[in-house]
Protein backbone atom coordinates (compact mmCIF):
# COMPACT_ATOMS: atom_id res chain seq x y z
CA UNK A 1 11.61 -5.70 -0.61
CA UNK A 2 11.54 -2.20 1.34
CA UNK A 3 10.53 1.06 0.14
CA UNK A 4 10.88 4.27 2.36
CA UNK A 5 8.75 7.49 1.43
CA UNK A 6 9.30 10.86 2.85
CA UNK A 7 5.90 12.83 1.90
CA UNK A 8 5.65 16.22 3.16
CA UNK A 9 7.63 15.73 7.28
CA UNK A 10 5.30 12.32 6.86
CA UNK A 11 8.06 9.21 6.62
CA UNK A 12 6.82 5.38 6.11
CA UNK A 13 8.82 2.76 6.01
CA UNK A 14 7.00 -0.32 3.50
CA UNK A 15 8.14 -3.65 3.55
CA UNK A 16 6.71 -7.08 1.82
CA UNK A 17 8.10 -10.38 2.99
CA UNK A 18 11.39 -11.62 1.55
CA UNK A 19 10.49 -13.83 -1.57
CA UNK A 20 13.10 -15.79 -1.14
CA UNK A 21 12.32 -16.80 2.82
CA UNK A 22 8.83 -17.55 1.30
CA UNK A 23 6.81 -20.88 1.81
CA UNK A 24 4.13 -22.13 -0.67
CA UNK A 25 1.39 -23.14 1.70
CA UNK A 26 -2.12 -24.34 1.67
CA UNK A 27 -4.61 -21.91 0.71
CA UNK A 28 -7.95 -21.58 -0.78
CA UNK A 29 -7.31 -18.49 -2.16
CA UNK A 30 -4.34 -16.16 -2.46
CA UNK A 31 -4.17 -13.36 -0.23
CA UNK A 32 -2.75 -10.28 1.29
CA UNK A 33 -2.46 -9.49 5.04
CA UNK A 34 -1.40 -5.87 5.61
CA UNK A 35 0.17 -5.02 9.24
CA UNK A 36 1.32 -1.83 10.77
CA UNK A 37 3.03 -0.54 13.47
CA UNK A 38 4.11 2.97 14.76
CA UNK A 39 7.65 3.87 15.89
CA UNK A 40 8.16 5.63 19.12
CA UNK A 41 10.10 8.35 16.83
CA UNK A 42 7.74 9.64 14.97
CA UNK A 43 5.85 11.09 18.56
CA UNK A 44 6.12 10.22 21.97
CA UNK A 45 2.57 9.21 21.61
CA UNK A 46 3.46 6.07 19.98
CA UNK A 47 5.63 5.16 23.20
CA UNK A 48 4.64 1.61 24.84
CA UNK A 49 1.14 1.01 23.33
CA UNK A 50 0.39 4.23 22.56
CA UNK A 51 0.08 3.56 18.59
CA UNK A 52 -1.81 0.35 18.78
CA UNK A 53 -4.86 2.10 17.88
CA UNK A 54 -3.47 4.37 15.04
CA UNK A 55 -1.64 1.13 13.66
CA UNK A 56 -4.85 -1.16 13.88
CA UNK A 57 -6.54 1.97 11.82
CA UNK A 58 -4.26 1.68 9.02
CA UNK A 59 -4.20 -2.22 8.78
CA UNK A 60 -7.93 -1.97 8.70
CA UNK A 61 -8.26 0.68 5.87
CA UNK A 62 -5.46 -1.13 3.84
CA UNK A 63 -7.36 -4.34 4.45
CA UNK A 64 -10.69 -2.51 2.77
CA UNK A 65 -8.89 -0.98 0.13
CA UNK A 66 -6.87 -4.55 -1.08
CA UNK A 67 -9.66 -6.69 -0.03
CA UNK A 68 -10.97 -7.32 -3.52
CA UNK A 69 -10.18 -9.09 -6.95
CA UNK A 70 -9.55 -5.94 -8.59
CA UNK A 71 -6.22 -4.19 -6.97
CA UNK A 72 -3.92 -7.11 -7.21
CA UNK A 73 -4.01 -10.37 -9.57
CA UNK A 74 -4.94 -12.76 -7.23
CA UNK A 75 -4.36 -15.39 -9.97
CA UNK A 76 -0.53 -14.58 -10.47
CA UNK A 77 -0.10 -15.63 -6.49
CA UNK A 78 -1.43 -18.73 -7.15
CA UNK A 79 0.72 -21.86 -7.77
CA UNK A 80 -2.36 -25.05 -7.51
CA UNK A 81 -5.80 -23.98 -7.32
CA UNK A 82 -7.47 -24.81 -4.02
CA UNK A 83 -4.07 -26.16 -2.62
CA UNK A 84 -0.90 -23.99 -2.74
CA UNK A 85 -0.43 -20.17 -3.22
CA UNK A 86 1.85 -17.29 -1.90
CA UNK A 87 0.76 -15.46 0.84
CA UNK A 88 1.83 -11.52 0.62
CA UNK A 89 2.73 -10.12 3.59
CA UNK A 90 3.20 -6.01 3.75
CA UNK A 91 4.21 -4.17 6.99
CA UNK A 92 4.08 -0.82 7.51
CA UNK A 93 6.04 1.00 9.89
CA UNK A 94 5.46 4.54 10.70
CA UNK A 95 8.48 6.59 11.10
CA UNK A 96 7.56 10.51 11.60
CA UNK A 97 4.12 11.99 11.49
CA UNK A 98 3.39 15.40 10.17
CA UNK A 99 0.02 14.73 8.20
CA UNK A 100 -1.34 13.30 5.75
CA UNK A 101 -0.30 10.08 6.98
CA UNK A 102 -2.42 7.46 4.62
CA UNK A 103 -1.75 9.05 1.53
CA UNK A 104 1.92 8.67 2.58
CA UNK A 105 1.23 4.77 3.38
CA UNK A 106 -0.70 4.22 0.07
CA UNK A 107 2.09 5.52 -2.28
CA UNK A 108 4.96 3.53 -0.09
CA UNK A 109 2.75 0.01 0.06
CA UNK A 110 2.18 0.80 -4.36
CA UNK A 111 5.97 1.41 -4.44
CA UNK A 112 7.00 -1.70 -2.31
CA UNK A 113 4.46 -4.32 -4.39
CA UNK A 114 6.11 -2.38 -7.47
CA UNK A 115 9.71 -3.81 -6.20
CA UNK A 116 8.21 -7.79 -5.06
CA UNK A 117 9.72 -10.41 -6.79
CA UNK A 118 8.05 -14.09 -7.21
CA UNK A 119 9.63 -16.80 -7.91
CA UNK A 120 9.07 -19.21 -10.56
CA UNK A 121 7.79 -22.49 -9.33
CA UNK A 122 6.34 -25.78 -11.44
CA UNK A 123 4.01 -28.26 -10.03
CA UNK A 124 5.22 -31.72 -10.43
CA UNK A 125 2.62 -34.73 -10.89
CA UNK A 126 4.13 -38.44 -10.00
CA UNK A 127 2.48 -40.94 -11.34
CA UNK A 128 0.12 -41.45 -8.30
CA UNK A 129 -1.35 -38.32 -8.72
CA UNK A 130 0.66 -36.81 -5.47
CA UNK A 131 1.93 -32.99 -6.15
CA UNK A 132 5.45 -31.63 -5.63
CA UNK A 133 6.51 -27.90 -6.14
CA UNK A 134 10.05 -27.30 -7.27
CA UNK A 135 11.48 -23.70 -6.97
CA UNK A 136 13.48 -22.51 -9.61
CA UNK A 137 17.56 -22.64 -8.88
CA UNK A 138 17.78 -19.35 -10.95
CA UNK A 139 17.76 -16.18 -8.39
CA UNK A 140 16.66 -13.84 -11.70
CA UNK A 141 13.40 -16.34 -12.63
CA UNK A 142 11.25 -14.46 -10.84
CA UNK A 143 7.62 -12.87 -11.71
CA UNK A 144 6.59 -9.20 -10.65
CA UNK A 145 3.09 -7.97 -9.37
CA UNK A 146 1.10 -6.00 -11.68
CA UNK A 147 0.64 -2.60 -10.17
CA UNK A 148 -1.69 -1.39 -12.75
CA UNK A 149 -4.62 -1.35 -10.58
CA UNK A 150 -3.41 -0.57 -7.50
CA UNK A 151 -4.93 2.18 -5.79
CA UNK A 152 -3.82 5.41 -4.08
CA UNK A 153 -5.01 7.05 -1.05
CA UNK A 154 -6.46 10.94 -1.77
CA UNK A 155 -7.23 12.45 1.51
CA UNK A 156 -9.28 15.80 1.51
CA UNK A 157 -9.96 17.78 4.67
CA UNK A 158 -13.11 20.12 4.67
CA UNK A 159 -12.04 23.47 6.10
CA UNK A 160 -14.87 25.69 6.22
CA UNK A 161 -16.82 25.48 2.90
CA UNK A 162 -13.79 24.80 0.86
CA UNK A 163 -11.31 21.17 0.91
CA UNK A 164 -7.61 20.67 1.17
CA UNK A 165 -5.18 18.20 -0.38
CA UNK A 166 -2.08 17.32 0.89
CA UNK A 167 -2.93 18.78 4.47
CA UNK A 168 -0.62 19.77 7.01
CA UNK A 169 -0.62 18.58 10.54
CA UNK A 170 -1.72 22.47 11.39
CA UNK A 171 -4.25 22.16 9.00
CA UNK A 172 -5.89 18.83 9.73
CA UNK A 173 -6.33 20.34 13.11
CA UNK A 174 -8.32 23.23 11.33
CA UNK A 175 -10.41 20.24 9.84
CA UNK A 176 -13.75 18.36 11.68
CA UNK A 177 -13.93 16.20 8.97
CA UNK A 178 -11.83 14.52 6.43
CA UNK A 179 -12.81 11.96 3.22
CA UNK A 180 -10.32 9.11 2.25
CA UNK A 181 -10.92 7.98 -1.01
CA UNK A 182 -8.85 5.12 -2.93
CA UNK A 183 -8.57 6.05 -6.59
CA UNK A 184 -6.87 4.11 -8.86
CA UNK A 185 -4.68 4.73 -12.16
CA UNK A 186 -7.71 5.17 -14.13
CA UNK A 187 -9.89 7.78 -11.67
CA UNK A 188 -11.35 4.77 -10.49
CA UNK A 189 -12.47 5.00 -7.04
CA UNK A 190 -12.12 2.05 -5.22
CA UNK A 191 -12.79 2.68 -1.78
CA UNK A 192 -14.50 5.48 0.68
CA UNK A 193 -13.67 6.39 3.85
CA UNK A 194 -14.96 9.51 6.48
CA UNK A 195 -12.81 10.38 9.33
CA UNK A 196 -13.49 13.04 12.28
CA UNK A 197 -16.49 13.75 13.92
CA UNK A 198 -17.93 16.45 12.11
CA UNK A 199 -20.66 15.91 9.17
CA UNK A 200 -20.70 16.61 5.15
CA UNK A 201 -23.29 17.03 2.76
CA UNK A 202 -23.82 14.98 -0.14
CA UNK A 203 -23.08 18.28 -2.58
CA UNK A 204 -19.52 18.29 -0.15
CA UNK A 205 -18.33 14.87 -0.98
CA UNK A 206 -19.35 14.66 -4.75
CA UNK A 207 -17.07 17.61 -5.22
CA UNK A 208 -14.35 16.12 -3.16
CA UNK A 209 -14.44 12.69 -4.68
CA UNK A 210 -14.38 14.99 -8.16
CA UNK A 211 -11.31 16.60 -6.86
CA UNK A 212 -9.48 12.81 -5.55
CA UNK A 213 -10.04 11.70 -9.39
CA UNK A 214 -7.98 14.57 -10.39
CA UNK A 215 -5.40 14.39 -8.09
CA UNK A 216 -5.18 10.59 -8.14
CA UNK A 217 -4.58 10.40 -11.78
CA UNK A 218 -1.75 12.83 -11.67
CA UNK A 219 -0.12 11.12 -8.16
CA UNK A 220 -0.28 8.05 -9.86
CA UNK A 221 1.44 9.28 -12.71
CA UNK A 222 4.20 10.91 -11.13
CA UNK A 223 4.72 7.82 -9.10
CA UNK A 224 4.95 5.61 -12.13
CA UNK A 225 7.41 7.69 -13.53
CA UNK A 226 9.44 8.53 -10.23
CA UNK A 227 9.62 4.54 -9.96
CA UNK A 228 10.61 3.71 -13.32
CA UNK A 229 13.26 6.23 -13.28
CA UNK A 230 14.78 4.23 -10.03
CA UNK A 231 14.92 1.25 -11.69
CA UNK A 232 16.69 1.93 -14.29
CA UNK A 233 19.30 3.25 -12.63
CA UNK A 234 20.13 -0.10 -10.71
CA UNK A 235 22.31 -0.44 -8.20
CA UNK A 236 23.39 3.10 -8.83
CA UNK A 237 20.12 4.23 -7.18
CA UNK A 238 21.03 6.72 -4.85
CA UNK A 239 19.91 6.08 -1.52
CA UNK A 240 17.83 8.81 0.60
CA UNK A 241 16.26 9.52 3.95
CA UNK A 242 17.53 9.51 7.64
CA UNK A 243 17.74 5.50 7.44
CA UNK A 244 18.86 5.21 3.61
């Protein structure tokens, strides 16, 4: 399943692993791997290896932010306790960059685990006790991924005494220091995360991370909606973007 979002002149392509090219493999646990990568068209920057460094970034943050029992049902990927489970693979790919870049990843990677399909497998017992998983021949018997608790990424920049949502590339260069804070559905925030080298006082941060439950509740909102409307419309989705 892909999802593309165009946020601000910020474009990410999101991507989880074809459900129907999945394995069931051995696993003590279910789990998700994030992975991201940087296209050469979004800056020349990104040419050769340039955006290793910028890509590890982002597979590390999304790693902290889904690297709990809370975000996703680890349960509903499981199909044997301690033996089999689905692993859930999501890739980002970074198309154009024009600021606020991990908000931008957050609401694609939600979007894409919104669209995931599972499908329905039973674990058969033989009489010896040996295991064997049979898939279900129906294409439609599939499960989805709740969503519910998946978090978004808020990013506020501290410009002078004041903090800015939904920054700019002009203005994130105005900006020594910027807070990253995962915020779920519920104002729940999840995850914290400083970036740039200047400093901010406790007083600074309390009121931003006031400011990300505000904003998250409403992003999430509008997201929910936005996605619901798209799938109801089916197949006559209309497709947008430069690669739609």
């Amino acid at each position: 399943m892909e999802y593309r979002k165009t946020f601000g002149w910020t474009a990410v392509a999101v991507r989880t692993t074809d459900v129907w090219r999945w394995r069931p493999m051995w696993c003590p646990t279910p789990v998700g791997l994030p992975e991201s990568s940087c296209s050469a068209n979004a800056t020349p920057e990104f040419e050769g290896r340039g955006g290793d460094d910028l890509g590890t970034e982002i597979a590390n943050t999304l790693y902290r932010i889904f690297n709990n029992k809370s975000s996703i049902d680890l349960r509903s990927l499981c199909i044997s306790p301690q033996e089999h489970c689905w692993v859930l693979y999501v890739d980002v790919l970074l198309l154009e960059c024009g600021g606020n870049l991990f908000d931008a990843i957050s609401i694609a990677v939600k979007a894409a685990l919104f669209n995931t399909r599972i499908p329905r497998v039973r674990v058969l017992e033989d009489e010896e006790g040996s295991k064997d998983i049979e898939l279900s021949d129906d294409p439609y018997d599939c499960m989805r991924l709740s969503v519910d608790n998946v978090p978004c990424i808020v990013t506020l920049c501290k410009i002078g005494c004041r903090h800015v949502v939904d920054a700019t590339l002009q203005e994130e260069a105005c900006s020594l220091a910027s807070l990253l804070v995962s915020v779920t559905s519920r104002g729940v925030v999840t995850c914290l995360r400083k970036v740039g080298k200047g400093s901010l006082d406790p007083e600074s941060i309390f009121e931003m991370m006031e400011s990300s439950k505000r904003v998250g509740k409403v992003l999430h909102m509008s997201l929910q909606s936005v996605l619901h409307k798209e799938e109801s419309l089916g197949p006559k989705r209309p497709k947008v973007g430069f690669l739609g």
